[in-house]
Structures are given as C-alpha cells and as structure tokens.
Protein backbone atom coordinates (compact mmCIF):
# COMPACT_ATOMS: atom_id res chain seq x y z
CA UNK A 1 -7.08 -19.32 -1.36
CA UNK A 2 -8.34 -18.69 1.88
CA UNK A 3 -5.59 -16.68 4.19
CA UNK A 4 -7.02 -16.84 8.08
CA UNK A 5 -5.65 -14.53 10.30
CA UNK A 6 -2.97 -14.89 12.43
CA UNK A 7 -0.54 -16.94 9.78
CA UNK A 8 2.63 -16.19 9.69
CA UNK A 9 4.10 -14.82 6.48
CA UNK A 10 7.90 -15.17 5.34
CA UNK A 11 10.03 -13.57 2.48
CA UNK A 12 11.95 -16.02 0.07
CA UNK A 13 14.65 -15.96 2.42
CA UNK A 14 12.72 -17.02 4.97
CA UNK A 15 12.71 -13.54 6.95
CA UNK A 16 9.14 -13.17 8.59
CA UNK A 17 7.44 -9.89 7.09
CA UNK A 18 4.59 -10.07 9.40
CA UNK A 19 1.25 -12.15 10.53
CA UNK A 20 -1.96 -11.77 8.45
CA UNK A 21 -4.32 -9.25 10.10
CA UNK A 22 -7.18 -8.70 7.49
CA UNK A 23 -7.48 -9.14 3.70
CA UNK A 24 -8.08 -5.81 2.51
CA UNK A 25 -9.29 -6.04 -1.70
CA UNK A 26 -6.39 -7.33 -3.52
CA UNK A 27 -3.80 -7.06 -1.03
CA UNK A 28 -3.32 -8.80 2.47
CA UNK A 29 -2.53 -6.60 5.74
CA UNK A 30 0.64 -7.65 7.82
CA UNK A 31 1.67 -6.78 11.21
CA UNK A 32 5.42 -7.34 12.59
CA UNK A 33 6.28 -7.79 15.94
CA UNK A 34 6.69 -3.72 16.53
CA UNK A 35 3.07 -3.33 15.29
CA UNK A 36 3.95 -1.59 11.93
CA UNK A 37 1.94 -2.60 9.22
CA UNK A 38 2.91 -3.90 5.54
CA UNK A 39 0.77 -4.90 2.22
CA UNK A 40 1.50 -7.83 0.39
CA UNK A 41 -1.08 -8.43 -3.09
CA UNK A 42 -2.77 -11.61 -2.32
CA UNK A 43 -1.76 -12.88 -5.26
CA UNK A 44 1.49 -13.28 -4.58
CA UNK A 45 1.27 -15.27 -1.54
CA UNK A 46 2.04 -19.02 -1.79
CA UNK A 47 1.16 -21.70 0.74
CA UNK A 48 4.44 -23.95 1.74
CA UNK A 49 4.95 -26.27 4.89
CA UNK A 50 6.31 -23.86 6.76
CA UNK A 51 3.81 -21.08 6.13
CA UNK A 52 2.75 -18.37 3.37
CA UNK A 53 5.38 -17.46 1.51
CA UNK A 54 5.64 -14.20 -0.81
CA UNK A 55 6.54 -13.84 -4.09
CA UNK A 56 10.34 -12.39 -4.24
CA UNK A 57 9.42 -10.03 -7.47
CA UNK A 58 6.28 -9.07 -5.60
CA UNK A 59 5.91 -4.87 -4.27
CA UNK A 60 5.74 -4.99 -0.37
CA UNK A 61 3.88 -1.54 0.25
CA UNK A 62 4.45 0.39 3.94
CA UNK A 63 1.68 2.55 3.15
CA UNK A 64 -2.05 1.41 2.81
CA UNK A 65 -2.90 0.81 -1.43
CA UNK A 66 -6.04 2.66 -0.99
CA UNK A 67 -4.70 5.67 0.99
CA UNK A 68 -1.94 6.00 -2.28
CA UNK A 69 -4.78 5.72 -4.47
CA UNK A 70 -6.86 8.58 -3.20
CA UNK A 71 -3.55 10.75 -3.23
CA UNK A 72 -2.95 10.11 -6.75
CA UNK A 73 -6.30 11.54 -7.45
CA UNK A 74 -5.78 14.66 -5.38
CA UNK A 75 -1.76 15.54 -6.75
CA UNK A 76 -3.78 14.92 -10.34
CA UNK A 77 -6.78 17.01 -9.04
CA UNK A 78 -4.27 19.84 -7.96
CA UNK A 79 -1.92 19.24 -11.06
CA UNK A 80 -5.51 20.20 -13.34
CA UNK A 81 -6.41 23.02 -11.37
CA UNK A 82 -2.97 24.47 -11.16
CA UNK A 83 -2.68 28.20 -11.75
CA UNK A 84 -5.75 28.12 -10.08
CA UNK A 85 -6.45 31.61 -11.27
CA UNK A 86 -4.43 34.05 -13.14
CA UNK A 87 -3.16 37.01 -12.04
CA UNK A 88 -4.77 40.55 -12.52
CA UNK A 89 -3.52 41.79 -16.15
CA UNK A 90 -2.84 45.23 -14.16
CA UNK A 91 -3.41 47.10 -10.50
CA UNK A 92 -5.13 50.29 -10.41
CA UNK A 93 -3.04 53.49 -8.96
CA UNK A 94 -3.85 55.00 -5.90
C-alpha cells in the first residue's frame, strides 16, 4: 500500500495519532498537531473510509526505530568491553 503524505492517521478509538510525514523502512513517520513525532510499522496501518487506521496491538514508538537500533549496539558494545582494563595487580612505594 501506498501511504501519501499528509493522511491523517487514527487509533482504534478513533483518536488521531498524527499525519503521515515520510515512510521511513518499515515504519511510517507521524506528526501531531504540537509537531512531536511518532512511528507506527507500516504494516499495521489499515485503509478505512475515514482514513488509515492502526492496528490496536501494534507498538507506537516516540523515539526514531533506527536511532534505538544504533543504541542497542553501543550499550552491547560497552556491555563487551566492560572492565575495560583491569586494575594494576599492585602500586609501587615511594
């Protein structure tokens, strides 16, 4: 499915989450009316009368998917490294 900009997007109950602003992999960008910005996956966007509906057991994200993912990598990055060195077995005397 095609999702053009500018299309209003609803929750089950009808609640608007947002207007499409860009398809972004497998997700789909959102703007509200404050300008704050929300991730729906495209695949859980249907098309009704009264607009594109999402999914009720589908995640809405806050944060951008591919900022999270690159996160992940670092906390596992840092989680490997982690002591990063070990500590002197002794310290000289003066």
């Amino acid at each position: 499915m095609t999702i053009e900009q500018g299309r209003d997007v609803h929750d089950t109950q009808g609640r608007l989450l947002g207007r499409v602003q860009a398809e972004e992999d497998d997700y789909i960008k959102l703007v509200d009316e404050d300008g704050k910005h929300t991730w729906v996956p495209a695949d859980s966007l249907r098309d009704e009368s009264g607009g594109l509906v999402v999914d009720q057991e589908a995640e809405v994200l806050k944060t951008d998917p591919a900022i999270d993912s690159d996160i992940g990598r670092v906390d596992e990055a840092v989680q490997e490294s982690f002591p990063a060195s070990d500590p002197p077995s002794f310290t000289p005397e003066r």
